[in-house]
Protein backbone atom coordinates (compact mmCIF):
# COMPACT_ATOMS: atom_id res chain seq x y z
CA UNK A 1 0.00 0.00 0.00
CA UNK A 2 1.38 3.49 -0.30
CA UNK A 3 0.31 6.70 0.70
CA UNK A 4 0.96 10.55 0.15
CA UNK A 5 0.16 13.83 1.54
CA UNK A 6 -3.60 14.72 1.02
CA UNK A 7 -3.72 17.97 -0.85
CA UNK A 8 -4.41 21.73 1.05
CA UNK A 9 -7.75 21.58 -0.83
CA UNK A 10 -8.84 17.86 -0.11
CA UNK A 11 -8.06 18.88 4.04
CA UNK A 12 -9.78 22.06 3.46
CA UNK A 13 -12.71 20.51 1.94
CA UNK A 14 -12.77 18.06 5.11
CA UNK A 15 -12.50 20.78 7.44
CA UNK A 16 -15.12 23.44 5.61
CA UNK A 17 -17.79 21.10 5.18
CA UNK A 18 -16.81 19.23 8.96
CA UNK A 19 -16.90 22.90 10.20
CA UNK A 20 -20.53 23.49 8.54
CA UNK A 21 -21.63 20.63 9.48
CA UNK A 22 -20.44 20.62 13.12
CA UNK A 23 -22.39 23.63 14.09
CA UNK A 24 -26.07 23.30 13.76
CA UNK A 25 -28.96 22.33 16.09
CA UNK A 26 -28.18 22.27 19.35
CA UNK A 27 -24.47 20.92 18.49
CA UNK A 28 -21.15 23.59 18.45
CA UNK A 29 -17.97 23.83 16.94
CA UNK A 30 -16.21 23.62 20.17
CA UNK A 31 -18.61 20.40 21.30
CA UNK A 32 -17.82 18.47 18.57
CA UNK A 33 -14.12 18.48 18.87
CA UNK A 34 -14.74 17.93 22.54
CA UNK A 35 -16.55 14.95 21.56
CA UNK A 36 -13.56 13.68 18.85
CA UNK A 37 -10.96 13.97 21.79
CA UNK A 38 -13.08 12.21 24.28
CA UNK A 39 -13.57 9.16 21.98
CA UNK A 40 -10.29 9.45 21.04
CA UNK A 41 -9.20 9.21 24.70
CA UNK A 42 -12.02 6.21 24.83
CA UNK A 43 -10.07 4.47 22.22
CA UNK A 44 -7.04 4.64 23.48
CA UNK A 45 -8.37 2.70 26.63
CA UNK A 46 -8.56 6.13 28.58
CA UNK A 47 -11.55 7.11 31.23
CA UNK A 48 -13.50 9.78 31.06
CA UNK A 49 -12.57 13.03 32.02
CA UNK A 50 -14.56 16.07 31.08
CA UNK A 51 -12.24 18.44 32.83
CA UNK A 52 -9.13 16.94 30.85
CA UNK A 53 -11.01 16.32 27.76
CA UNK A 54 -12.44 20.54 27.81
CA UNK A 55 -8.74 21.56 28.72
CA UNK A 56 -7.24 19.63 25.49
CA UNK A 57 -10.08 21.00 23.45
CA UNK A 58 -9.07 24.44 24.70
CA UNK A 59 -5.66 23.96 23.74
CA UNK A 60 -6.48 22.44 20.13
CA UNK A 61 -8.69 26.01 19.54
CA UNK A 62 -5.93 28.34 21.13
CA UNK A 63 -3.60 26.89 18.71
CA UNK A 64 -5.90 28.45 16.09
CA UNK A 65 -6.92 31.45 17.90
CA UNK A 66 -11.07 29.64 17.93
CA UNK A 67 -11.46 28.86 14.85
CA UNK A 68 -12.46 25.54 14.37
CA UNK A 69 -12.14 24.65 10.80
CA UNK A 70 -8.38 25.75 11.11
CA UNK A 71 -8.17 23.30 13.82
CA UNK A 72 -9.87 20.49 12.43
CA UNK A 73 -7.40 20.99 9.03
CA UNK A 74 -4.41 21.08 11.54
CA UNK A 75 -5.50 17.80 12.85
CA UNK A 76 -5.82 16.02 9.66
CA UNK A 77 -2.91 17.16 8.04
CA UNK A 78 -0.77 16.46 11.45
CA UNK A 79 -2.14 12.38 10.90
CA UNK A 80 -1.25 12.56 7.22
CA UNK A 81 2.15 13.20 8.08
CA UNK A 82 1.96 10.76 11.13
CA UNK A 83 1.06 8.08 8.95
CA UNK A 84 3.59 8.83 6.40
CA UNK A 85 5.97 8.92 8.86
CA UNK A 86 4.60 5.69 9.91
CA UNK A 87 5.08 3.94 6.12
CA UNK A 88 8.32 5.62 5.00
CA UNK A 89 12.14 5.94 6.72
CA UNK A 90 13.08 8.48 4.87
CA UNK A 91 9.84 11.26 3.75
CA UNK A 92 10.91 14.61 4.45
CA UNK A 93 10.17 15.10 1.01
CA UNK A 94 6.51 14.01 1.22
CA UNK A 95 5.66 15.31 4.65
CA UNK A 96 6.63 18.77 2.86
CA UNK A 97 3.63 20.90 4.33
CA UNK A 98 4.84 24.57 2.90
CA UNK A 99 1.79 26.07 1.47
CA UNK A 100 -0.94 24.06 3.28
CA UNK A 101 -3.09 26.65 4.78
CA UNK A 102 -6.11 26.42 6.21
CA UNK A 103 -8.99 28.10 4.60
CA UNK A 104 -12.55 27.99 3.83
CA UNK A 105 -13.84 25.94 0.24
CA UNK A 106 -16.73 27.72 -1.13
CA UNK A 107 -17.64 24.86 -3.29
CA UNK A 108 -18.44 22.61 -0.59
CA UNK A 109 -21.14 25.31 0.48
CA UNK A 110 -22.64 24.90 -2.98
CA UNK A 111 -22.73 21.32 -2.44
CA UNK A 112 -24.42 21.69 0.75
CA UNK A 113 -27.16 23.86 -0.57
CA UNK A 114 -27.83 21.90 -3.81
CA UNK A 115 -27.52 18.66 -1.47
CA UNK A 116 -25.10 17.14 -3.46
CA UNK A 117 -22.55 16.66 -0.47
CA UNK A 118 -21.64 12.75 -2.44
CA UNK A 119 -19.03 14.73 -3.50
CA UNK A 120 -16.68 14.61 -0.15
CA UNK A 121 -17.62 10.77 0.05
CA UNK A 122 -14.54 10.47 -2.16
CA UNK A 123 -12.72 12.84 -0.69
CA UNK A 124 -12.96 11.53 2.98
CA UNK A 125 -12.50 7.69 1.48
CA UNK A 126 -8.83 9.21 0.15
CA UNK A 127 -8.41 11.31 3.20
CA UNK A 128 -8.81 8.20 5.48
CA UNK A 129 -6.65 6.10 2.89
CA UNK A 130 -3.88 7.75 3.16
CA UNK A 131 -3.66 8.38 7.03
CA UNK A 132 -4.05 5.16 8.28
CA UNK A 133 -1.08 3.77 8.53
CA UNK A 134 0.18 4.82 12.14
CA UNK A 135 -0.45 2.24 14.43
CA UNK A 136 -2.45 5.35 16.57
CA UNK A 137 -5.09 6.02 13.51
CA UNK A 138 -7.81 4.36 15.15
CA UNK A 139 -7.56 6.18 18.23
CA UNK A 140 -6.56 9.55 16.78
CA UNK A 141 -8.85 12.86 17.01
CA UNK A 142 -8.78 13.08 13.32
CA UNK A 143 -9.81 9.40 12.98
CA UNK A 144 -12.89 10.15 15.35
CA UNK A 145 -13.54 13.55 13.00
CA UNK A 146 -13.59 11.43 10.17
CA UNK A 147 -15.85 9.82 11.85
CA UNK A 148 -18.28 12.62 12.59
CA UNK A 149 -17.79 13.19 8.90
CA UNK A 150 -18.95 10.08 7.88
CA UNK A 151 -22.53 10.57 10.20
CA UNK A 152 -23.18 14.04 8.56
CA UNK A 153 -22.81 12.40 5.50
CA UNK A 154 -25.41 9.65 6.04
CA UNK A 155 -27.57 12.54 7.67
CA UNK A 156 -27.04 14.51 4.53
CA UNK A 157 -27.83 11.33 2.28
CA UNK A 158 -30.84 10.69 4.25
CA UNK A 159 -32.61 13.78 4.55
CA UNK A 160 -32.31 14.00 0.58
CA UNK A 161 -33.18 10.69 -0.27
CA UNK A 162 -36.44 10.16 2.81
CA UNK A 163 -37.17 13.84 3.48
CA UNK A 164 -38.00 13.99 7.28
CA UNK A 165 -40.21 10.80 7.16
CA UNK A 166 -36.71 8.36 7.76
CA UNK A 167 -37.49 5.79 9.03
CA UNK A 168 -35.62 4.79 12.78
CA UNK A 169 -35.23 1.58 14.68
CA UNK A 170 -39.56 0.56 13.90
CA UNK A 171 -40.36 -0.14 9.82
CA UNK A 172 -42.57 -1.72 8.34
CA UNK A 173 -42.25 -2.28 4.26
CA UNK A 174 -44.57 -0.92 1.96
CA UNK A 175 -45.89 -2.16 -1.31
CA UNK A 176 -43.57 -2.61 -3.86
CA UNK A 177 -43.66 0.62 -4.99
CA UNK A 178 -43.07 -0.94 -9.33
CA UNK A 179 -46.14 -3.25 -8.73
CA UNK A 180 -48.00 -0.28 -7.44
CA UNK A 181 -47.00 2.00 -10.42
CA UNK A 182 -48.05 -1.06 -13.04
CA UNK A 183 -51.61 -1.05 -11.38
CA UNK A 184 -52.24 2.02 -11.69
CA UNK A 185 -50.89 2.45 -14.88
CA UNK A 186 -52.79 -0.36 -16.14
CA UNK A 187 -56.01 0.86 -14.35
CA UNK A 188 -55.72 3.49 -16.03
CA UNK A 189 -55.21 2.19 -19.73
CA UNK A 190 -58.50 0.06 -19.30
CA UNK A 191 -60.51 2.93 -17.61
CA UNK A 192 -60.09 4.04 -21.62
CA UNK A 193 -63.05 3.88 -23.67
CA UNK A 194 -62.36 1.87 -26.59
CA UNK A 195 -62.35 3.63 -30.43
């Protein structure tokens, strides 16, 4: 298997639409990095701690003066290079980071609105690809952000696909919804008078 540095604009597409995604309802920025760390710590065979896991989520935003989606890039490009690192003796070359800023991706806004977020599917499939080789990925905070990731997507996919009538734990099946368009299409060819 090998692996390579993510580019600025995959990260950034992570972080924008993780950053977007992060803050609505009843949920924050600063929560849901809480809530990465905590797992994180979880995985890693850790208790839990809130005071610990608020003071490491404090120092995560100070690093980038509050703002979240800087943060959350920071994180992911940090396990990139961790897991190349990991894979390669010698990578100095490919852990190059020079020019990886962290900045918002207007496109993945446009994606949100027109609900056609499929689009980071691929992009968090490569992310994950290429930063899993450290024997820590599992229990990393980017790992559990990817994870978060992953549940906005399946929220995103299943608001647009079942509206807000999804169905949870209790289901029952309806008709099959091809023999139901056949009846009625074929009610309403013989409900035709005849010429």
């Amino acid at each position: 298997m090998s692996a390579f540095l993510s580019s600025a604009d995959c990260l950034n597409a992570l972080a924008t639409y993780w950053e977007r995604k992060s803050s609505r309802g009843f949920n924050t920025a600063e929560g849901q990095i809480n809530r990465a760390v905590m797992f994180s710590v979880e995985a890693m065979g850790g208790k839990y701690n809130h005071a610990a896991h608020a003071a490491t989520t404090e120092r995560i935003l100070k690093a980038t003066k509050g703002n979240a989606l800087a943060a959350v890039f920071g994180i992911l490009l940090n396990e990139n290079v961790t897991s190349l690192k990991a894979r390669y003796d010698d990578c100095d070359d490919m852990t190059d980071t020079t020019g990886y800023v962290a900045r918002s991706i207007p496109v993945v806004d446009y994606w949100i609105q027109r609900r056609e977020t499929g689009h980071m599917v691929g992009l968090l499939d490569g992310y994950c690809y290429q930063a899993c080789e450290s024997d820590g990925w599992k229990s990393s905070v980017a790992y559990q952000l990817c994870q978060q990731i992953r549940n906005y997507l399946l929220q995103d996919l299943s608001k647009r696909d079942a509206g807000e009538d999804r169905a949870w734990a209790e289901w029952s099946a309806p008709e099959d919804p091809r023999e139901t368009h056949m009846k009625r299409v074929l009610a309403e060819i013989n409900s035709r008078p005849v010429k």
